[in-house]
C-alpha atoms as a PDB file:
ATOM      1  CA  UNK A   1      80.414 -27.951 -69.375  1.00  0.00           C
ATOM      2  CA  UNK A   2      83.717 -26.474 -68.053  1.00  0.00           C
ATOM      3  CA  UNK A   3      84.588 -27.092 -64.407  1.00  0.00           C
ATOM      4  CA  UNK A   4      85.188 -23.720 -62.280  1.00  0.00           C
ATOM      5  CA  UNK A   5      88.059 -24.330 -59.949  1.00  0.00           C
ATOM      6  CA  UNK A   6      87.707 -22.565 -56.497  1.00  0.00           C
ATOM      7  CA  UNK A   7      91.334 -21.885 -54.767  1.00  0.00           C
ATOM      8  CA  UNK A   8      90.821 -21.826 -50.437  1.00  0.00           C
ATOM      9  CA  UNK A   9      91.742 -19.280 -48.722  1.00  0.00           C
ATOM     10  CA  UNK A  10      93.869 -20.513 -46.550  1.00  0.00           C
ATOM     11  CA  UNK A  11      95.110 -17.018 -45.292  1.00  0.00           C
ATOM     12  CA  UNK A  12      91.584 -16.207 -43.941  1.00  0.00           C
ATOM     13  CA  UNK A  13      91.183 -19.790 -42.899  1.00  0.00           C
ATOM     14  CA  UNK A  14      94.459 -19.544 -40.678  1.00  0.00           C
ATOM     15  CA  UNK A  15      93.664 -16.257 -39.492  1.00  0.00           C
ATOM     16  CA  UNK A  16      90.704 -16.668 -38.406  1.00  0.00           C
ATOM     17  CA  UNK A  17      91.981 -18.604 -35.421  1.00  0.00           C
ATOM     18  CA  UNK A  18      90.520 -22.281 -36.507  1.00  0.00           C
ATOM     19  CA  UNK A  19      92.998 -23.405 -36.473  1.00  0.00           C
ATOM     20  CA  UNK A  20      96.055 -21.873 -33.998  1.00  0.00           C
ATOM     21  CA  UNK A  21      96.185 -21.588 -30.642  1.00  0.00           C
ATOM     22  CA  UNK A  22      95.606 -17.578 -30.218  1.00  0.00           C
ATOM     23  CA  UNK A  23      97.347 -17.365 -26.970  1.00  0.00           C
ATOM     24  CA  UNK A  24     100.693 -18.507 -29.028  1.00  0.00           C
ATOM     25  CA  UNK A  25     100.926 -17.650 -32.447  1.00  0.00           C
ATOM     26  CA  UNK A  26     104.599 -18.304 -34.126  1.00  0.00           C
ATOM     27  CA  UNK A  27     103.429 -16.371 -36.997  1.00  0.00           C
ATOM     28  CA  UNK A  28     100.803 -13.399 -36.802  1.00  0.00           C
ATOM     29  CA  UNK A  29      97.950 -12.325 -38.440  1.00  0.00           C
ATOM     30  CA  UNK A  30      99.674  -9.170 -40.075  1.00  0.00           C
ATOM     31  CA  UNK A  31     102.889 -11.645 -40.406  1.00  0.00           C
ATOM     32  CA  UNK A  32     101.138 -13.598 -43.097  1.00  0.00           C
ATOM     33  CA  UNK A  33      99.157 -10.669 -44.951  1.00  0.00           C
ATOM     34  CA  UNK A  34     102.845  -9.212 -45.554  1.00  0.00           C
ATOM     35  CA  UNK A  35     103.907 -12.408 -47.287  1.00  0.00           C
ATOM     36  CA  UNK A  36     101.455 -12.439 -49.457  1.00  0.00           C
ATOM     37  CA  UNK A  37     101.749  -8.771 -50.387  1.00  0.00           C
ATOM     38  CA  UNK A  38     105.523  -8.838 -50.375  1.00  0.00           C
ATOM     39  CA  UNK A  39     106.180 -11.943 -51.214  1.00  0.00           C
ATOM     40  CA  UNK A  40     108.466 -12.586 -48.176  1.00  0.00           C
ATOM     41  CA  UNK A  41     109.831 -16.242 -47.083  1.00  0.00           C
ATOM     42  CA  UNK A  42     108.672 -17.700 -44.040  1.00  0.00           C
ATOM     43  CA  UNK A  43     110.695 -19.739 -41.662  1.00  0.00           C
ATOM     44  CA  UNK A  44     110.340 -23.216 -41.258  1.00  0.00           C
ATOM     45  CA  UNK A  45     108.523 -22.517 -37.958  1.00  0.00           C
ATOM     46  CA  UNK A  46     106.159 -20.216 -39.548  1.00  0.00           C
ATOM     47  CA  UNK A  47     105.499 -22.496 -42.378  1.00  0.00           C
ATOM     48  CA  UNK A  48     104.770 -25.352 -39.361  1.00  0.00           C
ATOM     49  CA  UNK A  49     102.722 -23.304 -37.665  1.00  0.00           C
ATOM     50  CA  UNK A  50     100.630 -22.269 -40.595  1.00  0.00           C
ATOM     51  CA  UNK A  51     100.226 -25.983 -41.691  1.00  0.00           C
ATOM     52  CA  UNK A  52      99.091 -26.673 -37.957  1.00  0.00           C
ATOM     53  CA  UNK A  53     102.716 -29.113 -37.813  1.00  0.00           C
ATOM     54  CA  UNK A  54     105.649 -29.421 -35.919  1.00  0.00           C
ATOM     55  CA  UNK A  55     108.223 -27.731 -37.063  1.00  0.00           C
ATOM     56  CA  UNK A  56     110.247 -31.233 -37.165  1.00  0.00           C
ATOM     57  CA  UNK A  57     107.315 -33.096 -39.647  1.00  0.00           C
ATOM     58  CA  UNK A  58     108.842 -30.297 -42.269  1.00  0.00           C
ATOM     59  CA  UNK A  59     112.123 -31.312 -41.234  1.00  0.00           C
ATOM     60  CA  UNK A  60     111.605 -34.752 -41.853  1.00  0.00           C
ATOM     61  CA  UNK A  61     110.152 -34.195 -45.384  1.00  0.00           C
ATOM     62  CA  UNK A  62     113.031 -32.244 -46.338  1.00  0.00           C
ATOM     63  CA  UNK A  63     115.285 -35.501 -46.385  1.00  0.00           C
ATOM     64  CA  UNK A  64     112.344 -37.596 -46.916  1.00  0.00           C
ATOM     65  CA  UNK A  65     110.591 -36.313 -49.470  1.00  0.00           C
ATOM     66  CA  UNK A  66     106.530 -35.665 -49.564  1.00  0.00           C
ATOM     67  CA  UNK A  67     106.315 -31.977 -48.102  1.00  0.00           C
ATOM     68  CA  UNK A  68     106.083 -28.672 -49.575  1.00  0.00           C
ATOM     69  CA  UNK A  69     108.535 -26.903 -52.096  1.00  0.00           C
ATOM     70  CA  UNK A  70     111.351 -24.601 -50.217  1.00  0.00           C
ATOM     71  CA  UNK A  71     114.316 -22.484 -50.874  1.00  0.00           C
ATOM     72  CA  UNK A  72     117.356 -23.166 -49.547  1.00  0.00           C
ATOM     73  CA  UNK A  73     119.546 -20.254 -49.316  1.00  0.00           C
ATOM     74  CA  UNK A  74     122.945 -21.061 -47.624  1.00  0.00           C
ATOM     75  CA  UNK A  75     122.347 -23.113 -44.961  1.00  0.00           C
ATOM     76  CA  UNK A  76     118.341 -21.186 -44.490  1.00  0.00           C
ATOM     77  CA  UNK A  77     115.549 -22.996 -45.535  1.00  0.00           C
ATOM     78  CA  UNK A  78     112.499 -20.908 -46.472  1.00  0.00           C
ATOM     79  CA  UNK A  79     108.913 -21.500 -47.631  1.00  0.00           C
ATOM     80  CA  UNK A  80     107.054 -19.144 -50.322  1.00  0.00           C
ATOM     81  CA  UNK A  81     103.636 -18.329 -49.000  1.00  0.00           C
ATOM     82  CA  UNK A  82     102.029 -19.952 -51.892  1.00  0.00           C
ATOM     83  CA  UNK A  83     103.824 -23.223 -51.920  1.00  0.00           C
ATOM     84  CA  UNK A  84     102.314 -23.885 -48.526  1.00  0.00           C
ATOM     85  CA  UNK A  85      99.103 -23.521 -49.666  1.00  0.00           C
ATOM     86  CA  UNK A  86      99.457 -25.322 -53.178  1.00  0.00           C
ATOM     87  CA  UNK A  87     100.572 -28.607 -50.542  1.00  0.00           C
ATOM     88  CA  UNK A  88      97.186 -28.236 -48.932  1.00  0.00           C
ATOM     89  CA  UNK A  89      95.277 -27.779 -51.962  1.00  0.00           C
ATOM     90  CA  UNK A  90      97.461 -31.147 -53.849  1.00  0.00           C
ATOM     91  CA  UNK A  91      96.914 -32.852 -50.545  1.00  0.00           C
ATOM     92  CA  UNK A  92      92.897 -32.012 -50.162  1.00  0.00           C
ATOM     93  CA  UNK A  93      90.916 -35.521 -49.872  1.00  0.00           C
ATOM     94  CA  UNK A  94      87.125 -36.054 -49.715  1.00  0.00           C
ATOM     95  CA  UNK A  95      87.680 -39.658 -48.289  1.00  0.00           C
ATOM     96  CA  UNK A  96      90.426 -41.780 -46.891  1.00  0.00           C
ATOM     97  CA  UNK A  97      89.640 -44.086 -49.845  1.00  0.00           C
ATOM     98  CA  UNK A  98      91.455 -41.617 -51.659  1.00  0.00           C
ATOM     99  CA  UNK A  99      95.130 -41.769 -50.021  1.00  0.00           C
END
């Protein structure tokens, strides 16, 4: 029997307001849908803020090691819209037996 794999939304999850704090957004609603559809880079605090981080964790697993895929451009880091949510997928546990 072949497995169906189901990919999260994690757009509609963020956006939803679950998990932000709606009086402060870093990174809107309409912010988000465009860099999906365009395929625009977000900053490092937009990628925090849609991984519900600071923006210093991200920091720290750019020297580190552990954290999602970016671009470096120059001396700008960016994050691709769908590396961000390929970390949370990879990173998904049904126990803490499984860290």
């Amino acid at each position: 029997m072949k497995s169906t794999q189901h990919k999260i939304d994690l757009l509609a999850i963020y956006t939803s307001g679950v998990f932000q704090d709606d009086a402060d957004p870093s990174i809107s609603r309409a912010a988000l849908e465009d860099a999906r559809r365009t395929g625009r880079l977000l900053s490092t605090a937009e990628a925090a803020t849609f991984l519900c981080l600071r923006p210093c964790t991200l920091e720290k697993w750019r020297t580190t090691g552990g954290g999602p895929t970016y671009v470096q451009l120059g001396g700008a880091v960016r994050y691709r819209l769908t590396a961000l949510e390929d970390f949370v997928t990879v990173n998904a546990k049904s126990s803490t037996a499984e860290a």
